[in-house]
PDB file of N, CA and C in Angstrom:
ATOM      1  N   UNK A   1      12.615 -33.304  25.158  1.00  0.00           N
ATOM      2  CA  UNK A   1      11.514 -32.972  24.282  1.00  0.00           C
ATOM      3  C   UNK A   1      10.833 -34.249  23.812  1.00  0.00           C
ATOM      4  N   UNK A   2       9.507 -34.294  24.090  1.00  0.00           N
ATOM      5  CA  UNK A   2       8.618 -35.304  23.555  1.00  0.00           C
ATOM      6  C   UNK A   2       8.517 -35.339  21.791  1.00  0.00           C
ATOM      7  N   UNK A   3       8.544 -33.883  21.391  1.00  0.00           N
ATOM      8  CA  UNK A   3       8.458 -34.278  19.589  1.00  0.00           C
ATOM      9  C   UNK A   3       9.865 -32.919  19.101  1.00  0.00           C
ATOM     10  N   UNK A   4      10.472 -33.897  18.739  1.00  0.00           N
ATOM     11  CA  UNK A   4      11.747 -32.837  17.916  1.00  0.00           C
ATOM     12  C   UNK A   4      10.812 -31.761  16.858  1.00  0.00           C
ATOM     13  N   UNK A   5      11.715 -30.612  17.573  1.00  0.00           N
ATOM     14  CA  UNK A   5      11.203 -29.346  16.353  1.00  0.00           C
ATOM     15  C   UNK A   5      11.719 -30.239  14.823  1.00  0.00           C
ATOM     16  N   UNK A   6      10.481 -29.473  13.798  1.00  0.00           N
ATOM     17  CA  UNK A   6      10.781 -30.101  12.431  1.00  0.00           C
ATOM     18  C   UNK A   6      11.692 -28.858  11.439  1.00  0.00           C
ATOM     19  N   UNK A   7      13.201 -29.101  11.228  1.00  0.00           N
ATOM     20  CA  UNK A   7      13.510 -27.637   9.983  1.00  0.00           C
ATOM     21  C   UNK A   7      12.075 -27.960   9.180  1.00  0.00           C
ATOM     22  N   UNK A   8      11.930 -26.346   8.324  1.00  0.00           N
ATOM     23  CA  UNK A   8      10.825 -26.603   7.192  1.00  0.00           C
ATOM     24  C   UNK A   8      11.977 -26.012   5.978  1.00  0.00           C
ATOM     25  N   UNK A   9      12.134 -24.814   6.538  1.00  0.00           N
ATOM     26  CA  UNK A   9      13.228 -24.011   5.800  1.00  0.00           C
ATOM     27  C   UNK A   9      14.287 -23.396   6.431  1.00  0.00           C
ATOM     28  N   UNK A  10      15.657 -23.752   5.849  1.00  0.00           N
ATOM     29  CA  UNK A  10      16.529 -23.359   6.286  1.00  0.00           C
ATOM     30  C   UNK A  10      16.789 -21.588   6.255  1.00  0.00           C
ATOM     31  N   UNK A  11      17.737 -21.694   6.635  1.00  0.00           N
ATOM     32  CA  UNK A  11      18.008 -19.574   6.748  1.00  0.00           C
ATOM     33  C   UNK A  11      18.555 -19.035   5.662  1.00  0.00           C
ATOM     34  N   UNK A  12      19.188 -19.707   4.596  1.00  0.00           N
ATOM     35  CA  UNK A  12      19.526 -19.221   3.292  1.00  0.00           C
ATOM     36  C   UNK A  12      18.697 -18.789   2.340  1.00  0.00           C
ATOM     37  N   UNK A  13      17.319 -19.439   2.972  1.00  0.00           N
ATOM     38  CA  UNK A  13      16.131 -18.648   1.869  1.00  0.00           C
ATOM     39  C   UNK A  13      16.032 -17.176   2.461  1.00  0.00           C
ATOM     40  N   UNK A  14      16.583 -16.679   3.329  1.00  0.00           N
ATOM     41  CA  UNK A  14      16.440 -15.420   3.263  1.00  0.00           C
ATOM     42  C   UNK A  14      15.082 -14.776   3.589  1.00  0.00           C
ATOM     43  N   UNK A  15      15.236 -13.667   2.774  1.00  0.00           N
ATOM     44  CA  UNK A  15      13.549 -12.745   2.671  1.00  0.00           C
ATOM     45  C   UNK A  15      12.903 -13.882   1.614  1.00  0.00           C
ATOM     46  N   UNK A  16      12.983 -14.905   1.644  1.00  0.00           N
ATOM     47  CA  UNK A  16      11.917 -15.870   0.214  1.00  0.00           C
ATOM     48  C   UNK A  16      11.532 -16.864   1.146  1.00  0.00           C
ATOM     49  N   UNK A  17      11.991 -16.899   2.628  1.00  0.00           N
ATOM     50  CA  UNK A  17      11.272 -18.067   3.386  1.00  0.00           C
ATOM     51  C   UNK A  17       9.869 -17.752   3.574  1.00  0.00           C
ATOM     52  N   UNK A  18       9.294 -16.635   3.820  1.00  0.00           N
ATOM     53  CA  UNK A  18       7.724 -16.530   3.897  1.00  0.00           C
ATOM     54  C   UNK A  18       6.951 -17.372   2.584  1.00  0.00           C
ATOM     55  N   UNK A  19       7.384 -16.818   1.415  1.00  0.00           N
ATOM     56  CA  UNK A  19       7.181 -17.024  -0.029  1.00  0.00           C
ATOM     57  C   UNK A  19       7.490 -18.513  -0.302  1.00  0.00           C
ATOM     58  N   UNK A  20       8.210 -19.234   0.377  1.00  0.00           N
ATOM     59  CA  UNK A  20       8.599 -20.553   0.112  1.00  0.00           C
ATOM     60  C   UNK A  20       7.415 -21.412   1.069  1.00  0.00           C
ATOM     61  N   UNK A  21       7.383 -20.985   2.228  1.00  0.00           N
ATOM     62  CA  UNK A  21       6.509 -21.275   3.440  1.00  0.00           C
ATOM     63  C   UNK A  21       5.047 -22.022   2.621  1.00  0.00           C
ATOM     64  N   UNK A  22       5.005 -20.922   1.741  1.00  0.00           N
ATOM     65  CA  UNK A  22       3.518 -20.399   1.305  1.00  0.00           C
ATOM     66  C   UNK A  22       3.344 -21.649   0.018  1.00  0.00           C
ATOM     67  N   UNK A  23       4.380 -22.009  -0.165  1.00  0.00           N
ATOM     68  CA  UNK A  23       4.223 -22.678  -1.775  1.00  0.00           C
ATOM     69  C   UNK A  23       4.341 -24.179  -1.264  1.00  0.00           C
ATOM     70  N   UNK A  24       5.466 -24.306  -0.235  1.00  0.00           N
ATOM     71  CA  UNK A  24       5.653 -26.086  -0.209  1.00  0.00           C
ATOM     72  C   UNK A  24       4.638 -26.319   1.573  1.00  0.00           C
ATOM     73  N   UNK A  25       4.449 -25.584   2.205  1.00  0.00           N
ATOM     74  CA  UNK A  25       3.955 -26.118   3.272  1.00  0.00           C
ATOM     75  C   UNK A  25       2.520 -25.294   3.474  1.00  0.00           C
ATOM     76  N   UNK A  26       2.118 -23.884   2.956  1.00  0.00           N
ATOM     77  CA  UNK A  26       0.873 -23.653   3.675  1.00  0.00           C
ATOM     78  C   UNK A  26      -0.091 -24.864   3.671  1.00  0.00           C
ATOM     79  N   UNK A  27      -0.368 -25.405   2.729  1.00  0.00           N
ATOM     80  CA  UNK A  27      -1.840 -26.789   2.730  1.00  0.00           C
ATOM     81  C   UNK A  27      -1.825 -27.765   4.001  1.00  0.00           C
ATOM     82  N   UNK A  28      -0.712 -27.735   4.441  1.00  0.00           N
ATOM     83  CA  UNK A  28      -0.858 -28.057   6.179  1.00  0.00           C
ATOM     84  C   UNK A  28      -0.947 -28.262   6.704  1.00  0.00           C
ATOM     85  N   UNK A  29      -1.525 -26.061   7.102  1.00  0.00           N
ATOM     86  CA  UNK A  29      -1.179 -25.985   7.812  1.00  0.00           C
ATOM     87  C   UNK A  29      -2.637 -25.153   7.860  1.00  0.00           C
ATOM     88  N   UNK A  30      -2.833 -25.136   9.145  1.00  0.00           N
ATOM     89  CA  UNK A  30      -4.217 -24.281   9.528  1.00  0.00           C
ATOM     90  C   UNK A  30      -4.071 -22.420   9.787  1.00  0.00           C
ATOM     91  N   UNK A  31      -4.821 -21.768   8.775  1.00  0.00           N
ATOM     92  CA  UNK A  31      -4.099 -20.467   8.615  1.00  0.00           C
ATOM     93  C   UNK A  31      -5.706 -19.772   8.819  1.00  0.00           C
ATOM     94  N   UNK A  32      -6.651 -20.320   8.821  1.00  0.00           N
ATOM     95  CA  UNK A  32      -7.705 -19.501   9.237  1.00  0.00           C
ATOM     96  C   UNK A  32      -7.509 -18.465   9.901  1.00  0.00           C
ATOM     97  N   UNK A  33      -6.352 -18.502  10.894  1.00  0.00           N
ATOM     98  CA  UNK A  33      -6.788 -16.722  11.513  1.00  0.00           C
ATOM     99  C   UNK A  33      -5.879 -15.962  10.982  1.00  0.00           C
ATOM    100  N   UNK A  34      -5.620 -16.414   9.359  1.00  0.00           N
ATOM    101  CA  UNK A  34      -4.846 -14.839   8.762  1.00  0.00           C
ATOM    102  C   UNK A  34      -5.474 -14.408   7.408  1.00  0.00           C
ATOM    103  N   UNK A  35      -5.761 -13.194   7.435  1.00  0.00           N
ATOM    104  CA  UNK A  35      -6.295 -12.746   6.281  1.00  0.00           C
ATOM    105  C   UNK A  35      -5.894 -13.455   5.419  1.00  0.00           C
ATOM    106  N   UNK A  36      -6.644 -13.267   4.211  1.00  0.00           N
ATOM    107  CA  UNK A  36      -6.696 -13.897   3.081  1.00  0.00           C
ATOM    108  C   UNK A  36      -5.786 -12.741   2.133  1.00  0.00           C
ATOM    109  N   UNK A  37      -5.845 -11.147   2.632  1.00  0.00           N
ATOM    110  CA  UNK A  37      -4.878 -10.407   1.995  1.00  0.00           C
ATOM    111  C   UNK A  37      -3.497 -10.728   2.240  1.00  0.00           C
ATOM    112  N   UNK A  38      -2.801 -10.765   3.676  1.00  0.00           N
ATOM    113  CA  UNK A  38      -1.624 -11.394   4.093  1.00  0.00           C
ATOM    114  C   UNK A  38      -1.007 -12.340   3.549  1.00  0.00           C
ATOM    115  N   UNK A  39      -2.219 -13.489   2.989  1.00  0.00           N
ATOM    116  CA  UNK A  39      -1.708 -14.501   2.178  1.00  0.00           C
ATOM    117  C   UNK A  39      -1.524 -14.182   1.009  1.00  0.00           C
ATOM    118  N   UNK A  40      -1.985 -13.933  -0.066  1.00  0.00           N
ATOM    119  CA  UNK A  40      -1.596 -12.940  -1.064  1.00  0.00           C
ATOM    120  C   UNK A  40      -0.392 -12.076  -1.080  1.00  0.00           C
ATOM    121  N   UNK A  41      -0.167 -11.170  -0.093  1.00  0.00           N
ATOM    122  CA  UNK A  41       0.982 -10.781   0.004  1.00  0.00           C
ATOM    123  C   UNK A  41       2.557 -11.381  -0.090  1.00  0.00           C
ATOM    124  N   UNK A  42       2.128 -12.438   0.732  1.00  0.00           N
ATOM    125  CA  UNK A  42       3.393 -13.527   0.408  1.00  0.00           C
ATOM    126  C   UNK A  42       3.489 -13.719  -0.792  1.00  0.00           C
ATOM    127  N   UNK A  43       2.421 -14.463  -0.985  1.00  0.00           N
ATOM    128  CA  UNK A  43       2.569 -15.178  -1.974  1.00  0.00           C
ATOM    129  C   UNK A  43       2.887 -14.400  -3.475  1.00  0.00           C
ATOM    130  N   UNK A  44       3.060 -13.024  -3.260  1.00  0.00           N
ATOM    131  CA  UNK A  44       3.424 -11.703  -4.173  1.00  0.00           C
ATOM    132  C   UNK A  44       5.100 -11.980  -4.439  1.00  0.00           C
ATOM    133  N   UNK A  45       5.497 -12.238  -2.913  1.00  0.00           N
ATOM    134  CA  UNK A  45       6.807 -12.063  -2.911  1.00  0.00           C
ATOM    135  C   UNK A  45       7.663 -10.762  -2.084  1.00  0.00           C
ATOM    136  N   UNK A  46       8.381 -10.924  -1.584  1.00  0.00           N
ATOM    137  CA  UNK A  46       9.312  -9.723  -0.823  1.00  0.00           C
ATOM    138  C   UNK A  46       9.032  -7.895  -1.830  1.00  0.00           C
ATOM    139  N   UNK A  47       8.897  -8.737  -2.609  1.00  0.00           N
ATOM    140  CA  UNK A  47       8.590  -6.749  -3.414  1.00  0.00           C
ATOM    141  C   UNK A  47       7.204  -6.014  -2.938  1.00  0.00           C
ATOM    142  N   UNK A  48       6.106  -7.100  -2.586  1.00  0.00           N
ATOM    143  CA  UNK A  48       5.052  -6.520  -1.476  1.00  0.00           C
ATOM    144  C   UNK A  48       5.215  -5.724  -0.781  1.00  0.00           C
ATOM    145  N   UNK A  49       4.623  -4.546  -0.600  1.00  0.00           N
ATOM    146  CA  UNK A  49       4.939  -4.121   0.520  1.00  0.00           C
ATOM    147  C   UNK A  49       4.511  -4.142   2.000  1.00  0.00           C
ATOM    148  N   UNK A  50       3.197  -5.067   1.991  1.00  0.00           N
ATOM    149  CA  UNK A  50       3.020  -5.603   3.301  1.00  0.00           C
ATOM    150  C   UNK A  50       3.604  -6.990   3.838  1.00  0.00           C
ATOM    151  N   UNK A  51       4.476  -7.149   2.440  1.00  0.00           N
ATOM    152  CA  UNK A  51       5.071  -8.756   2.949  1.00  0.00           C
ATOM    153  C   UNK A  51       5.364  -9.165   4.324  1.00  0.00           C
ATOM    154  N   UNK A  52       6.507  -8.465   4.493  1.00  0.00           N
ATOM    155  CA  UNK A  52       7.126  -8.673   5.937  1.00  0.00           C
ATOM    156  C   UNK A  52       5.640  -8.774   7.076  1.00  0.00           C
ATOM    157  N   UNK A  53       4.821  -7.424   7.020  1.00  0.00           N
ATOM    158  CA  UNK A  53       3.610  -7.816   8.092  1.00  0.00           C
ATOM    159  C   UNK A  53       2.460  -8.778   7.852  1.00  0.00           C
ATOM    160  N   UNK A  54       2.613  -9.148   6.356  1.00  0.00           N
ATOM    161  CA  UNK A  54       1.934 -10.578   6.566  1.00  0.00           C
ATOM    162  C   UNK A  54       2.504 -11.951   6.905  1.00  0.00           C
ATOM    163  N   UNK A  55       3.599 -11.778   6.884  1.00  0.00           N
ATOM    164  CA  UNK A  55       5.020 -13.050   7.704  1.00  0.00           C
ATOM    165  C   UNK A  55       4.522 -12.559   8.784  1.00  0.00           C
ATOM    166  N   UNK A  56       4.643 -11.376   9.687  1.00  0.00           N
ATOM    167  CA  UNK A  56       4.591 -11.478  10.765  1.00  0.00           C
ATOM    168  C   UNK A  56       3.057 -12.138  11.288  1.00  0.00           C
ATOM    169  N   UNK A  57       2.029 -11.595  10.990  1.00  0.00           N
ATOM    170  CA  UNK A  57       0.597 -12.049  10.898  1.00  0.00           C
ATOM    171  C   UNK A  57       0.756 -13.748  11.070  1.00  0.00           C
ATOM    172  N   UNK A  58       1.182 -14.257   9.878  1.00  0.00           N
ATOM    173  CA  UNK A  58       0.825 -15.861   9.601  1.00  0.00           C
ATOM    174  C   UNK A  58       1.746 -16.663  10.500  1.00  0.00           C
ATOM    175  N   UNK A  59       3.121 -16.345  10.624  1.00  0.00           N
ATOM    176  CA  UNK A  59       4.259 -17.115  11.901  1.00  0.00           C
ATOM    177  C   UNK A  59       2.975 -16.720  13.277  1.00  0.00           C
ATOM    178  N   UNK A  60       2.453 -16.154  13.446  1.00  0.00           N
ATOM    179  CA  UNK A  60       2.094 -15.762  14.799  1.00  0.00           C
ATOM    180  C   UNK A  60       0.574 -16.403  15.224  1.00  0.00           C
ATOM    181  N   UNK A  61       0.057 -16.662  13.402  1.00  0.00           N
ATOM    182  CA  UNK A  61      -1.073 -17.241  13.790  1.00  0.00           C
ATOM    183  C   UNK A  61      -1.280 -18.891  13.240  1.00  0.00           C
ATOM    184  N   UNK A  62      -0.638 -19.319  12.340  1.00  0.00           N
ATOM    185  CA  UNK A  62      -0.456 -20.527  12.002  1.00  0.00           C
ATOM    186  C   UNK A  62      -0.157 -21.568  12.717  1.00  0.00           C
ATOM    187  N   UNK A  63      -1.322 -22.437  12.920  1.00  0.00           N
ATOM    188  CA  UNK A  63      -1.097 -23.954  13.543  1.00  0.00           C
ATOM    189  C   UNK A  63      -1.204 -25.057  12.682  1.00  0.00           C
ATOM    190  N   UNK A  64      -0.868 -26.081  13.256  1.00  0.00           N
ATOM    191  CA  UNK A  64      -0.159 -27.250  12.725  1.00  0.00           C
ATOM    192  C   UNK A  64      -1.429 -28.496  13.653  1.00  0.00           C
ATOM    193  N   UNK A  65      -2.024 -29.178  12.892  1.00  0.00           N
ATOM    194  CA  UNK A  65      -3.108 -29.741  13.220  1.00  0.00           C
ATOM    195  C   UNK A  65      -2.640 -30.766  14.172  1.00  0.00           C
ATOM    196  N   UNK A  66      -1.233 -31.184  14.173  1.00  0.00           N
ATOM    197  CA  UNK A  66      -0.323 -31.850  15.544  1.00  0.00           C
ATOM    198  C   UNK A  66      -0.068 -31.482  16.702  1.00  0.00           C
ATOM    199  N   UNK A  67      -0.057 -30.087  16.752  1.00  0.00           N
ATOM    200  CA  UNK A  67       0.102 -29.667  17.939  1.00  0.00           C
ATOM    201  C   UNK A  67       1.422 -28.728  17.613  1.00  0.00           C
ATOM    202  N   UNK A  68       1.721 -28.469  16.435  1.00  0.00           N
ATOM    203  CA  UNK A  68       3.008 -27.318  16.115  1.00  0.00           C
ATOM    204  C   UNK A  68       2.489 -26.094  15.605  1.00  0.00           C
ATOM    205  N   UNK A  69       3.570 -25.127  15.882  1.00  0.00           N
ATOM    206  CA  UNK A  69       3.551 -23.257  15.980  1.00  0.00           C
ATOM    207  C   UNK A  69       4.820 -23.287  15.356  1.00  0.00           C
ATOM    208  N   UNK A  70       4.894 -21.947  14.400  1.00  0.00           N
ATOM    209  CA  UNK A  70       5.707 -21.702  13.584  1.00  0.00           C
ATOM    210  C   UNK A  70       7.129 -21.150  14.343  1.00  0.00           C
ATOM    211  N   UNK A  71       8.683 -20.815  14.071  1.00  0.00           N
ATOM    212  CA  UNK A  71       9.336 -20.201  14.922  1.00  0.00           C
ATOM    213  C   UNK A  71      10.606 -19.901  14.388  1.00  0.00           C
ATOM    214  N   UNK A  72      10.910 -18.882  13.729  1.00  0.00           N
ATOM    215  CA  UNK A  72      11.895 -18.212  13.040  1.00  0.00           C
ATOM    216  C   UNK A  72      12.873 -17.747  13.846  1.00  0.00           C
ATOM    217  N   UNK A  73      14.267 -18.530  13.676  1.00  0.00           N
ATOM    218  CA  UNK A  73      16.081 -17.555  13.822  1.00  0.00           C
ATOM    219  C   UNK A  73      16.648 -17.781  12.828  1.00  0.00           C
ATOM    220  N   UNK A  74      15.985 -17.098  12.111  1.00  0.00           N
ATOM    221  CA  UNK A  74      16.555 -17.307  10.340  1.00  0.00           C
ATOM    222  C   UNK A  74      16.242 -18.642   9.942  1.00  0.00           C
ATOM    223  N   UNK A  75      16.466 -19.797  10.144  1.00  0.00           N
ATOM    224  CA  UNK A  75      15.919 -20.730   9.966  1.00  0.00           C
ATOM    225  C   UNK A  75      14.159 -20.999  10.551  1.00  0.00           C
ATOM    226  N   UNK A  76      13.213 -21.818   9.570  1.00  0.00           N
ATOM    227  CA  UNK A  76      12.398 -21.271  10.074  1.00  0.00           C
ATOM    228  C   UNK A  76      11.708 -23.212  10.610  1.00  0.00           C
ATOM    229  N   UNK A  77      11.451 -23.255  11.909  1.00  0.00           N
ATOM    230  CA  UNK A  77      10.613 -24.424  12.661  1.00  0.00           C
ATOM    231  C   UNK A  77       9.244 -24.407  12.784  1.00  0.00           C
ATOM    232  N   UNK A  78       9.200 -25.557  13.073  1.00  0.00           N
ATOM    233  CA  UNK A  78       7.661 -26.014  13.566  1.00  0.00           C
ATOM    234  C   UNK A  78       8.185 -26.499  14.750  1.00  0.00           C
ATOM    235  N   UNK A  79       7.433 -26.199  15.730  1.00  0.00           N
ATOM    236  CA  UNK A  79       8.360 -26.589  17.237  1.00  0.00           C
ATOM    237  C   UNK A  79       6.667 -26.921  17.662  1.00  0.00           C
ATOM    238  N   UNK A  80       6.499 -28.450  18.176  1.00  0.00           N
ATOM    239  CA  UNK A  80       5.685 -28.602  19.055  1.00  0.00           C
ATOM    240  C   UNK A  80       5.252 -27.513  20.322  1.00  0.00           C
ATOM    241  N   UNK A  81       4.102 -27.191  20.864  1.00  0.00           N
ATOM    242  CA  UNK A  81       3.539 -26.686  21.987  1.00  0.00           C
ATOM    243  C   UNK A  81       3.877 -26.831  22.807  1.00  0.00           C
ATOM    244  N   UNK A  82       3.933 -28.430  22.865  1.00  0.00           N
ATOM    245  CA  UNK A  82       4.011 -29.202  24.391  1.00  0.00           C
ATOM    246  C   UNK A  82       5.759 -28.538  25.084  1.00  0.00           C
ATOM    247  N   UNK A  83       6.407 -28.285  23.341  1.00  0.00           N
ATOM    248  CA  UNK A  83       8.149 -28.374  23.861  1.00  0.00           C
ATOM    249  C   UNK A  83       8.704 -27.466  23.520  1.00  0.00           C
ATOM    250  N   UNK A  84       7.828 -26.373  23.528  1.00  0.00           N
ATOM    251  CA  UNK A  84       8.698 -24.369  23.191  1.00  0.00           C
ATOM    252  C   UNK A  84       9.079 -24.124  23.676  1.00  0.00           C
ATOM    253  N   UNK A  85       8.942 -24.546  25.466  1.00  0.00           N
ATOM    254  CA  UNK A  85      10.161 -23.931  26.368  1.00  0.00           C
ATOM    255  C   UNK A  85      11.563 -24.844  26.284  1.00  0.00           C
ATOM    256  N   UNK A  86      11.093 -26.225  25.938  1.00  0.00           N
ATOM    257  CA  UNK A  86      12.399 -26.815  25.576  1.00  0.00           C
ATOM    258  C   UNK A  86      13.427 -26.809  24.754  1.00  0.00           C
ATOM    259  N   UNK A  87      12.470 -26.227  23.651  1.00  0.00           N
ATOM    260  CA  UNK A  87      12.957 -25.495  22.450  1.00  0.00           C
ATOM    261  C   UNK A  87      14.267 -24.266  22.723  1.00  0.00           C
ATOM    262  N   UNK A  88      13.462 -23.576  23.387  1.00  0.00           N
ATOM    263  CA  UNK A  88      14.306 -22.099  23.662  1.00  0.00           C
ATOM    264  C   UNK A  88      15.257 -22.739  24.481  1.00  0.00           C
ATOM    265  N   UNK A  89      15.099 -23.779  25.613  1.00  0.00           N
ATOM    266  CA  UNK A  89      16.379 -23.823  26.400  1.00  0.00           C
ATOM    267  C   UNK A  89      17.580 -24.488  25.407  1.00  0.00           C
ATOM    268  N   UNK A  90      17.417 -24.884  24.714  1.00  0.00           N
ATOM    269  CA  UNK A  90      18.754 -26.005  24.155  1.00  0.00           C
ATOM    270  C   UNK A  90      19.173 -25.089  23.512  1.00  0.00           C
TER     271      UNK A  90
END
């Protein structure tokens, strides 16, 4: 891999990693292609009830002005473009 995936948040935040996402890293991060309701939602907190589908929304559309994409196994990454398949193999 040319750029090591970055942890942002580990997996102990649980259902509060969207909500954490939102407080120490959205400014960024380039989120233009997610509603502005989605963001709100997070930023509500897990008692939302569109929370979870605005996590799903923003992991799917959020870029990283470096060249990183978001990528959740409970722990949640920023994994370069160039190195997602390298990512998944290791």
């Amino acid at each position: 891999m040319k750029n090591e995936p970055i942890l942002l948040i580990d997996g102990s935040a649980g259902i509060y990693t969207p909500q954490y996402f939102i407080e120490e890293y959205a400014s960024d991060w380039n989120l233009e292609n997610v509603s502005k309701d989605s963001i709100e939602s997070i930023k509500n907190g897990p008692d939302d009830e569109w929370y979870c589908d605005a996590w799903i929304e923003l992991e799917n559309n959020a870029t990283h002005n470096d060249g990183y994409i978001l990528y959740q196994d409970d722990d949640l990454w920023a994994v370069h473009i160039d190195d997602v398949q390298a990512f998944f193999e290791r």
